[in-house]
Protein backbone atom coordinates (compact mmCIF):
# COMPACT_ATOMS: atom_id res chain seq x y z
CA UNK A 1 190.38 -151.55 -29.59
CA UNK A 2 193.56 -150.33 -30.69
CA UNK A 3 196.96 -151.42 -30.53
CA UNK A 4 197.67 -148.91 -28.00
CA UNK A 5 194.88 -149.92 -26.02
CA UNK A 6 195.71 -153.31 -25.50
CA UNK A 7 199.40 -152.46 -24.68
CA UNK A 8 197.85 -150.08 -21.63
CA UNK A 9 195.75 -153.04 -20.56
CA UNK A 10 198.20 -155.67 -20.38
CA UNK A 11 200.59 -153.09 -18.48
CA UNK A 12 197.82 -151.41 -16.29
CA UNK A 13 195.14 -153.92 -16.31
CA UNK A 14 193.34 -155.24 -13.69
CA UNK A 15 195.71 -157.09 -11.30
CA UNK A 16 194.25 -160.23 -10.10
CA UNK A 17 194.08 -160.46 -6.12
CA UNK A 18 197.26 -162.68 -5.36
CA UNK A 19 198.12 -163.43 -1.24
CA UNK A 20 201.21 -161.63 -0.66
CA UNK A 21 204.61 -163.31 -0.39
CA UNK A 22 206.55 -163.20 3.16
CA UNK A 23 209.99 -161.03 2.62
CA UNK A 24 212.34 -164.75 2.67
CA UNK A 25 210.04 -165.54 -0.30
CA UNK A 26 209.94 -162.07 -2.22
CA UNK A 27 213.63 -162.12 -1.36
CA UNK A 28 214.35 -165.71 -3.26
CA UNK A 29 211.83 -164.16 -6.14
CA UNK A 30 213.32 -161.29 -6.80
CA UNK A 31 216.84 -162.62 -7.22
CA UNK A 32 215.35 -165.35 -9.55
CA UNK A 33 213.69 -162.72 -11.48
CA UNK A 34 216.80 -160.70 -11.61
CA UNK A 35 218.58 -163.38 -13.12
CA UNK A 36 215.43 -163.98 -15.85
CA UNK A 37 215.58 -160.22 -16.68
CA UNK A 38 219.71 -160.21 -17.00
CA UNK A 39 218.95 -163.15 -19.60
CA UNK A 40 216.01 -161.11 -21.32
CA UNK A 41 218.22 -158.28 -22.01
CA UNK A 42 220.52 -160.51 -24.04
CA UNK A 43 217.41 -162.15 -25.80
CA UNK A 44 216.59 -158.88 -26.61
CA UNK A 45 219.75 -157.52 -27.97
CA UNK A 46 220.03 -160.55 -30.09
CA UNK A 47 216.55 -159.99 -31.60
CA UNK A 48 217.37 -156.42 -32.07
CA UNK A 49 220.37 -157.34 -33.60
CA UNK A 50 218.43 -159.94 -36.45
CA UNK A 51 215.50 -157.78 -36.36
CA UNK A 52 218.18 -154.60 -37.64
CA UNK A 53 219.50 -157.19 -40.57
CA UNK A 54 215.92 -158.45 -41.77
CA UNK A 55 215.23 -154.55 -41.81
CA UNK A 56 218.60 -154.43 -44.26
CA UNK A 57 217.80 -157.23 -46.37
CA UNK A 58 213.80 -156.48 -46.93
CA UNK A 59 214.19 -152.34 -47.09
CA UNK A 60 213.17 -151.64 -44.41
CA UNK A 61 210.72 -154.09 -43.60
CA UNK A 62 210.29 -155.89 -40.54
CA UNK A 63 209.21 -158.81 -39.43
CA UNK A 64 206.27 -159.09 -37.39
CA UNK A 65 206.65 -161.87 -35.76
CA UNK A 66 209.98 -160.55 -34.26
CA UNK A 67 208.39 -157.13 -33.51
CA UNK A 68 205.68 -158.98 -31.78
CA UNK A 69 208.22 -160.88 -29.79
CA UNK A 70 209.96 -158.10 -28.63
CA UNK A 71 206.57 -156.22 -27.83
CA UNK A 72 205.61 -159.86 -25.36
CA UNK A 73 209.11 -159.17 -24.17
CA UNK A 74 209.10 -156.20 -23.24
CA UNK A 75 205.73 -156.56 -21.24
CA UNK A 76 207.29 -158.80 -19.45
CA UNK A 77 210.46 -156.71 -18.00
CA UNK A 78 207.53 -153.98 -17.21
CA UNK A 79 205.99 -156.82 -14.82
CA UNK A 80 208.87 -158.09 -13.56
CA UNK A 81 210.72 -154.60 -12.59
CA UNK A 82 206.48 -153.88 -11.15
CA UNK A 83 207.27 -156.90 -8.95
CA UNK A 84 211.02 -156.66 -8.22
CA UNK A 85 209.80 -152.72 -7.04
CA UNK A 86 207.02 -153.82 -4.66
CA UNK A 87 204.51 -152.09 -7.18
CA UNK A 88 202.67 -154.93 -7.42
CA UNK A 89 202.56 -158.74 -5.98
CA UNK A 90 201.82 -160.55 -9.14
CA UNK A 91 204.95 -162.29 -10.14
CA UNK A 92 205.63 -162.45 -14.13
CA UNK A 93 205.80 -165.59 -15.71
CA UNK A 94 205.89 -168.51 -15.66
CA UNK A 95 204.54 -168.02 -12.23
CA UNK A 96 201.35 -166.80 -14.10
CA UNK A 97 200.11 -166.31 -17.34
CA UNK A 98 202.36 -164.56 -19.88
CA UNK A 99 198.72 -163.36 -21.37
């Protein structure tokens, strides 16, 4: 399976049958998750920031770990806008797995 391939599946996959949440609840969820993704973005432009000096200091070489990181991370905003958008009723961790 390629990298590619596994991305599409943990975006698209099979979404496990969840019981939906009443509007108070989705309400209350999607503000928490609103303030989770305002926090993610700064995660991320922190790790883009280090990322952009490793890439200086190793020519051009990144490291994976990081990469990987911001690959998990950016899974994650794609599930939380899906739930924040009503396009699906699995909430994004840590309400469920990060997988």
């Amino acid at each position: 399976m390629t990298d590619d391939e596994k991305l599409d599946g943990r975006l698209h996959g099979e979404q496990p049958e969840v019981e939906r949440d009443g509007r108070w609840h989705r309400l209350l969820y999607t503000i928490l998750i609103a303030l989770m993704i305002s926090i993610a973005q700064t995660v991320l432009t922190v790790a883009t920031v280090i990322q952009y000096v490793i890439l200086l200091v190793n020519n051009g070489e990144p490291n994976e770990r990081l990469a990987e990181f911001g690959t998990d991370l950016g899974i994650w905003l794609a599930k939380a806008a899906r739930y924040q958008t009503a396009a699906s009723n699995v909430k994004p961790w840590p309400w469920t797995d990060l997988d």
